[in-house]
N, C-alpha and C. Protein backbone atom coordinates (compact mmCIF):
# COMPACT_ATOMS: atom_id res chain seq x y z
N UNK A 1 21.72 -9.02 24.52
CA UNK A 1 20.64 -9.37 23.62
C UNK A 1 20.24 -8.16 22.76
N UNK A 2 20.05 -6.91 23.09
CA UNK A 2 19.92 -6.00 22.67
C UNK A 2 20.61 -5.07 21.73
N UNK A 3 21.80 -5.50 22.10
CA UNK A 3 23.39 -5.49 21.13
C UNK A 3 22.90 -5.40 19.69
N UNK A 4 22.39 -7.17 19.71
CA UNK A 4 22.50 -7.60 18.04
C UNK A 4 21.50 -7.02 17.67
N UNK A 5 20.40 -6.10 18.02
CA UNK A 5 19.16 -5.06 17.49
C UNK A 5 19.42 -3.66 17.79
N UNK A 6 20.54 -3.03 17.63
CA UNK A 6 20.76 -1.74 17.94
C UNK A 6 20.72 -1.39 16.56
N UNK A 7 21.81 -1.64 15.57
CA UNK A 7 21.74 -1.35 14.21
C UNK A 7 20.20 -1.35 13.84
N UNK A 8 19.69 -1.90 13.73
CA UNK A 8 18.10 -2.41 13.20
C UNK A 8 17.30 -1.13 14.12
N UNK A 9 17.68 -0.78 15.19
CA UNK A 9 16.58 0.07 16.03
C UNK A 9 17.42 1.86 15.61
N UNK A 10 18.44 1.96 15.32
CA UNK A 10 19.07 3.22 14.08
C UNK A 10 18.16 3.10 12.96
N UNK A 11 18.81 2.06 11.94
CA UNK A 11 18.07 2.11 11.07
C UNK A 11 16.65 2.57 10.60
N UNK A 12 16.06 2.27 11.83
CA UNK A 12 14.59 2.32 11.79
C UNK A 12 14.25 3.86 12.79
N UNK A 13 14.69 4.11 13.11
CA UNK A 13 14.96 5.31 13.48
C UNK A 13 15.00 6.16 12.70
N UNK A 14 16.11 6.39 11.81
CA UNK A 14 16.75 7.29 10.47
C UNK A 14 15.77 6.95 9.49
N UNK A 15 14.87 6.04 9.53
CA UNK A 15 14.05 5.86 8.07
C UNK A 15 12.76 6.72 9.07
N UNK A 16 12.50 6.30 9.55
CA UNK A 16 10.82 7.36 10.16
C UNK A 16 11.06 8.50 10.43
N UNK A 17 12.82 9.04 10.98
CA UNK A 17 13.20 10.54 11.33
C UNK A 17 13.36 11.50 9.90
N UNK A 18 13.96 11.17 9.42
CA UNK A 18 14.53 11.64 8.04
C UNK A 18 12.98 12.14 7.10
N UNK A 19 12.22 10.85 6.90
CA UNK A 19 10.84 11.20 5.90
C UNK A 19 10.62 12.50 6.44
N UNK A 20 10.11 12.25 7.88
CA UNK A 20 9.24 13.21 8.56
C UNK A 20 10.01 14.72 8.52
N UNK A 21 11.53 14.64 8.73
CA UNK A 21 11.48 16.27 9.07
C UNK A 21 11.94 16.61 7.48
N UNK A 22 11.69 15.56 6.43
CA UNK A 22 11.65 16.30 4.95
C UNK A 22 9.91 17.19 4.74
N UNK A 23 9.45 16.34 5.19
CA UNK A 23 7.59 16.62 5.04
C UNK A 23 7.56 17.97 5.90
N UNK A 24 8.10 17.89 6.60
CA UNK A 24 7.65 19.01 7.89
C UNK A 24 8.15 19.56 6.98
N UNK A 25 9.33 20.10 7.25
CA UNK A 25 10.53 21.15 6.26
C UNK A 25 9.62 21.68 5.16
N UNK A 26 9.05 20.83 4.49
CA UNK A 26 8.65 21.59 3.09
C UNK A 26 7.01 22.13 3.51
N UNK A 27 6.26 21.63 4.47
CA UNK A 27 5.07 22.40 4.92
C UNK A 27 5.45 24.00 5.43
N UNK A 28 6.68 23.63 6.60
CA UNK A 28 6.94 25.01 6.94
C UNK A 28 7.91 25.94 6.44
N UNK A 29 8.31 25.79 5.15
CA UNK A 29 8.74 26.64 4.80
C UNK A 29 8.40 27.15 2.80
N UNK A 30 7.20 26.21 2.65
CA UNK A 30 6.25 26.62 1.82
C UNK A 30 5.70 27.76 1.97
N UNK A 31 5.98 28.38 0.49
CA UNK A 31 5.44 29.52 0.21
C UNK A 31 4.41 29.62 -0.99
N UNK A 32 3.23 30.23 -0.49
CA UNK A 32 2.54 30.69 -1.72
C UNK A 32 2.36 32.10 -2.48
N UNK A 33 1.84 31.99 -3.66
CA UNK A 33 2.06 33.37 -3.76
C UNK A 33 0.98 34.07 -3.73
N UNK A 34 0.81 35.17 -3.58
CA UNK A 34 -0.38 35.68 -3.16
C UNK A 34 -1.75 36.09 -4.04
N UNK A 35 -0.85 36.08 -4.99
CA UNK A 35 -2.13 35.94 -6.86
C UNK A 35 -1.85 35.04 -7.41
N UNK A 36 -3.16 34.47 -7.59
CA UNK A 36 -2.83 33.26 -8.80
C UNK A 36 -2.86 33.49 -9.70
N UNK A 37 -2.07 33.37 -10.89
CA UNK A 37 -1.89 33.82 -12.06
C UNK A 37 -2.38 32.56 -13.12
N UNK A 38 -2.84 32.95 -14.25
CA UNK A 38 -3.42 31.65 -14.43
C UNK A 38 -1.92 30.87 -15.21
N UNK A 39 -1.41 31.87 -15.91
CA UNK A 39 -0.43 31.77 -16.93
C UNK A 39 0.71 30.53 -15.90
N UNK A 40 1.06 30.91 -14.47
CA UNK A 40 1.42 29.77 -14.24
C UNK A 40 1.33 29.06 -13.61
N UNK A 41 -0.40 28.47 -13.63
CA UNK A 41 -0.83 27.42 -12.97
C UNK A 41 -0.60 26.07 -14.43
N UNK A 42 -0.51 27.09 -15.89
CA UNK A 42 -0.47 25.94 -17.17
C UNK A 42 0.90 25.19 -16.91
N UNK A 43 0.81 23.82 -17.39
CA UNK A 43 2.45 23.04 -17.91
C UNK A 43 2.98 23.89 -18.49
N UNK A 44 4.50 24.00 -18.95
CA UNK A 44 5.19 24.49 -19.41
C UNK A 44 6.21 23.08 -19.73
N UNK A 45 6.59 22.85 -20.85
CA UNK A 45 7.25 21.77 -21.53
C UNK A 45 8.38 22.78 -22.27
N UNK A 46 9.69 23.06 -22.45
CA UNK A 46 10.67 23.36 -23.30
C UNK A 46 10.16 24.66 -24.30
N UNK A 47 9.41 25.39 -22.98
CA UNK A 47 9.28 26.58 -23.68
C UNK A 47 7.99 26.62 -24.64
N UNK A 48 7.18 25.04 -24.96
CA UNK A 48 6.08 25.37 -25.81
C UNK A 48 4.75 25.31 -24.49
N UNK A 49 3.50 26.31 -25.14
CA UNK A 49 2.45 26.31 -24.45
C UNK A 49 2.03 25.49 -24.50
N UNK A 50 1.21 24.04 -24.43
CA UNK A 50 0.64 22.75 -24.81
C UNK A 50 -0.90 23.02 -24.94
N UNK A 51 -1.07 24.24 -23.71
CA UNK A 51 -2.69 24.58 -24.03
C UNK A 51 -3.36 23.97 -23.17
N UNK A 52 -4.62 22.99 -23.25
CA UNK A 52 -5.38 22.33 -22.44
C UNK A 52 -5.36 21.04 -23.28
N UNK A 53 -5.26 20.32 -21.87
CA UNK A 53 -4.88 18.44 -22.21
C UNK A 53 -6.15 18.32 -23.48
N UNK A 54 -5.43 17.27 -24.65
CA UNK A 54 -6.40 17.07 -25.54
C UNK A 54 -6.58 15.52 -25.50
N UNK A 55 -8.04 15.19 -26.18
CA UNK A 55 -7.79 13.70 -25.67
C UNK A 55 -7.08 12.66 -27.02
N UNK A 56 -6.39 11.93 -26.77
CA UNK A 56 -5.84 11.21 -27.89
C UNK A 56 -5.66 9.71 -27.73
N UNK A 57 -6.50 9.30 -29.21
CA UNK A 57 -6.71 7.95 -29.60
C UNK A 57 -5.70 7.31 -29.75
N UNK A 58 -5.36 6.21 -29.16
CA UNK A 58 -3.95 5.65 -29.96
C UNK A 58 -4.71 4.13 -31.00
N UNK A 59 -4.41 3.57 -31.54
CA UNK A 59 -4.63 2.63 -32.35
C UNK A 59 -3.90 1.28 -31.89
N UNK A 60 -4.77 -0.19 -32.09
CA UNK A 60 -4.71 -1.14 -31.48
C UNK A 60 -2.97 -1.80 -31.30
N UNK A 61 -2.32 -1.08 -32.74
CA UNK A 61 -1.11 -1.38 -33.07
C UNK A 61 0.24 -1.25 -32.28
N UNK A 62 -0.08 0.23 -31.42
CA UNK A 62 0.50 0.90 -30.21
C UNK A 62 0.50 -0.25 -29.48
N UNK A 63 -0.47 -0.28 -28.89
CA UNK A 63 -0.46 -1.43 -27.21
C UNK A 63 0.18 -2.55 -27.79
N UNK A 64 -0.23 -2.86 -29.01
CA UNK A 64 0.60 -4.39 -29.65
C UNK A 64 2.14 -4.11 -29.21
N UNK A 65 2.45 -3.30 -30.05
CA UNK A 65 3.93 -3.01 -29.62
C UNK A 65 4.50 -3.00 -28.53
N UNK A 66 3.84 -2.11 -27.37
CA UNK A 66 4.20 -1.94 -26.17
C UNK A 66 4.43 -3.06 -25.35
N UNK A 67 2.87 -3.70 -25.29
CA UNK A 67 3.36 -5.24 -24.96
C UNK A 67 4.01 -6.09 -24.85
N UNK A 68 4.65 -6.16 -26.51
CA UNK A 68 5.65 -7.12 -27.49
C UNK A 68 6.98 -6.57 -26.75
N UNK A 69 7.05 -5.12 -26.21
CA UNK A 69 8.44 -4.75 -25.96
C UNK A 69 8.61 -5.09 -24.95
N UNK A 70 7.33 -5.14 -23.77
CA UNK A 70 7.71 -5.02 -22.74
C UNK A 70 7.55 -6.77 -22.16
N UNK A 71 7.11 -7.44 -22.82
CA UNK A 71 7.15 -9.28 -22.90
C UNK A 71 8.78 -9.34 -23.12
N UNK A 72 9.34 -9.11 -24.53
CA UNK A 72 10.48 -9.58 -24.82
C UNK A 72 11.71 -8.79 -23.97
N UNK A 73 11.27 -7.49 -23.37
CA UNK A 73 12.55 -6.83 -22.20
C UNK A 73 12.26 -7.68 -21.16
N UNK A 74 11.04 -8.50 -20.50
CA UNK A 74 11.29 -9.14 -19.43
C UNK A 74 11.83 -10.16 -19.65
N UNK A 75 11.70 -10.52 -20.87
CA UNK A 75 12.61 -11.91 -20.95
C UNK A 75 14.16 -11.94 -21.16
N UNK A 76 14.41 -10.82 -21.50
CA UNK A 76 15.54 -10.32 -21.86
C UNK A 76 16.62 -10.74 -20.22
N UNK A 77 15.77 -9.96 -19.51
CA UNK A 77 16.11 -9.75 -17.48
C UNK A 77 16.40 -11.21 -17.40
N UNK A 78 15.94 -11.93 -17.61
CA UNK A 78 15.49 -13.48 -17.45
C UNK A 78 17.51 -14.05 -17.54
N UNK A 79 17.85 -13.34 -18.64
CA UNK A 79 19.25 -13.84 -19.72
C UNK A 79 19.94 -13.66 -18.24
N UNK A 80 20.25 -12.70 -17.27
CA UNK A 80 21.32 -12.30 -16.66
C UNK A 80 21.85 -12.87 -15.85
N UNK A 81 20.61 -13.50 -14.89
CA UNK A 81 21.23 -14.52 -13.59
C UNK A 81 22.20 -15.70 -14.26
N UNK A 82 21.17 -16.39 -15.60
CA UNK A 82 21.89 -17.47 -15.82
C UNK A 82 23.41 -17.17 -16.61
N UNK A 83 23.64 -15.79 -16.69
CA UNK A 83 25.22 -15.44 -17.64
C UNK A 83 25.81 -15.09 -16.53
N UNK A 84 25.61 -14.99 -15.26
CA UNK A 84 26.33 -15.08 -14.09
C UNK A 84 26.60 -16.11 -13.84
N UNK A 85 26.08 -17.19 -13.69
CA UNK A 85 26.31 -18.61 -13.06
C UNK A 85 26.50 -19.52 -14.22
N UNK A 86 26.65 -19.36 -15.43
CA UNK A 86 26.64 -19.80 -16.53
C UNK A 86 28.00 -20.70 -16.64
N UNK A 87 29.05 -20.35 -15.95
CA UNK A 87 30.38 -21.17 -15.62
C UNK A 87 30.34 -22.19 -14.82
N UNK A 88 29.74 -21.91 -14.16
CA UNK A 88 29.55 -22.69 -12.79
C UNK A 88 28.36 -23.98 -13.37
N UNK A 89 27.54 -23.89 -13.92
CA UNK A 89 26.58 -24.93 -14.51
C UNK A 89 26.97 -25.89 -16.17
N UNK A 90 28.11 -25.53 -16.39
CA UNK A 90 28.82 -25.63 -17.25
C UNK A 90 28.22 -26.02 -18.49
N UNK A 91 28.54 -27.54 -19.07
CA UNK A 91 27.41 -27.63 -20.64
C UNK A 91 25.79 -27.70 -20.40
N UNK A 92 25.42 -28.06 -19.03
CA UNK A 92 23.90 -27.83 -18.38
C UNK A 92 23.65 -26.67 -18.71
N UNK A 93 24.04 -25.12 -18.62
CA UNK A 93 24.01 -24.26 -18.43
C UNK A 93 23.91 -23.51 -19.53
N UNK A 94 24.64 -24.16 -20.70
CA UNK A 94 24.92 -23.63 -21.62
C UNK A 94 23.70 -23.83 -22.87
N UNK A 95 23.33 -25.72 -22.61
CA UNK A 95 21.82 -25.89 -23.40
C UNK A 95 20.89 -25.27 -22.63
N UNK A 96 20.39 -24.90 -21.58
CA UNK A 96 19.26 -23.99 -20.95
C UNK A 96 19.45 -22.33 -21.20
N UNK A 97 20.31 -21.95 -21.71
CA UNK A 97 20.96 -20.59 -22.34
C UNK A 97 20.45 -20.63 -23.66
N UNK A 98 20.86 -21.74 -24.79
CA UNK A 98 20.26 -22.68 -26.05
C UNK A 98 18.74 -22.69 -26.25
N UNK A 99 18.16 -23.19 -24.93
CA UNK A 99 16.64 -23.42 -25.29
C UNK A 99 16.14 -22.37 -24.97
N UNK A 100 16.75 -21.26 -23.85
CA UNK A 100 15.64 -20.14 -23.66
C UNK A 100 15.48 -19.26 -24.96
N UNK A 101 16.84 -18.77 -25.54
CA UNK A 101 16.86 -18.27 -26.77
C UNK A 101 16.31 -18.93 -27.84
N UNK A 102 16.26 -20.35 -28.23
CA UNK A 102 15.38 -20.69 -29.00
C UNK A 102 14.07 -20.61 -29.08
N UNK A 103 13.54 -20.06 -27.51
CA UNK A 103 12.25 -20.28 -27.63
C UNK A 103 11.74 -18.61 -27.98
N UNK A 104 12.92 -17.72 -27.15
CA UNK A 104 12.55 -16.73 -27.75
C UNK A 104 12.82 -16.27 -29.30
N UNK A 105 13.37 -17.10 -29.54
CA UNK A 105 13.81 -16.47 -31.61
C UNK A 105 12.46 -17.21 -31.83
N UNK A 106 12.03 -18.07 -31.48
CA UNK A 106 10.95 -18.87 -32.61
C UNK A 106 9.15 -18.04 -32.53
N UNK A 107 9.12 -17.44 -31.01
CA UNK A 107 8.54 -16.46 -30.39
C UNK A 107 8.73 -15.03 -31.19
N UNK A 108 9.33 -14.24 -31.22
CA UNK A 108 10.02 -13.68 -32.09
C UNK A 108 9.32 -13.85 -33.82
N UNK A 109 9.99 -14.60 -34.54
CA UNK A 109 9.59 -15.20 -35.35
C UNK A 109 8.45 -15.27 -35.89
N UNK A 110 7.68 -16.08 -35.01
CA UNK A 110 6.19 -16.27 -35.05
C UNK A 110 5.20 -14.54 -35.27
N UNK A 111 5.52 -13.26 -33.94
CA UNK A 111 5.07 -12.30 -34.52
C UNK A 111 5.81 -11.40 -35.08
N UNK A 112 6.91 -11.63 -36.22
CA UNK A 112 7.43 -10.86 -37.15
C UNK A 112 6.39 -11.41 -38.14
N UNK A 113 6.24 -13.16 -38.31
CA UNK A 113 5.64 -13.06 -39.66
C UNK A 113 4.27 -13.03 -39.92
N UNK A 114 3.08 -12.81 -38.29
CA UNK A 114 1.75 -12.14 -38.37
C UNK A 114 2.15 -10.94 -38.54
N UNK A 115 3.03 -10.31 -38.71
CA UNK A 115 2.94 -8.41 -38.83
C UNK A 115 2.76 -8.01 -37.66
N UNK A 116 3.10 -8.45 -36.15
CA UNK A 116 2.74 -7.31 -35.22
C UNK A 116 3.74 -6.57 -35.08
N UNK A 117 4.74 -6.41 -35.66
CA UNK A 117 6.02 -5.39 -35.78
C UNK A 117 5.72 -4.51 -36.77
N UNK A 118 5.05 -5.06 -37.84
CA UNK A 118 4.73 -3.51 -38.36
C UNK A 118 4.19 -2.66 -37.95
N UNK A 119 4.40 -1.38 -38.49
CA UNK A 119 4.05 -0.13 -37.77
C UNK A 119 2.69 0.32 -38.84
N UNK A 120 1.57 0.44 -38.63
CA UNK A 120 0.48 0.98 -39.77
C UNK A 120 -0.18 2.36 -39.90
């Protein structure tokens, strides 16, 4: 009986052993240094100083976009299962391939010609 839960009682083993002696590892063999310097407590990005975080406005147009991209990439995900099994469901498969894309071109469509693709 115990057989068919050995794998499963490894597994679970190697996932709680492994975290832990990464965590340990890096407590005990963390080093600090003994002055804090301020110069490098700052970010450092590709060599430019950035300075101190500034605060910045973005405009309603941004999030429009972001949204719009990130609506039409999930729908995008949506395309893949059915172009896998798309043989197998044959002309069924092929009008539900038909209507999802139609609904996204007409979707699409609709905010190209309010302007939320323009950039202002």
């Amino acid at each position: 009986m115990f057989d068919d839960w050995l794998p499963f009682a490894i597994y679970g083993l190697f996932s709680l052993v492994i975290p832990a002696t990464m965590i340990g590892a890096s407590f005990a063999l963390a080093t600090r240094p003994k002055r804090v310097v301020k110069a490098r407590t700052i970010p450092f990005e590709s060599g430019v100083s950035t300075g101190p975080p500034v605060k910045q406005r973005f405009t309603v147009s941004f999030y429009l976009t972001a949204m719009l991209f990130v609506l039409f990439d999930i729908e995008i995900v949506f395309l893949y299962p059915l172009a896998v099994i798309l043989h197998e469901l044959a002309w069924f498969g092929f009008l539900e391939f038909l209507v999802f894309i139609l609904i996204l071109l007409v979707a699409y469509v609709y905010i190209w010609r309010k302007g939320a693709l323009e950039w202002r």
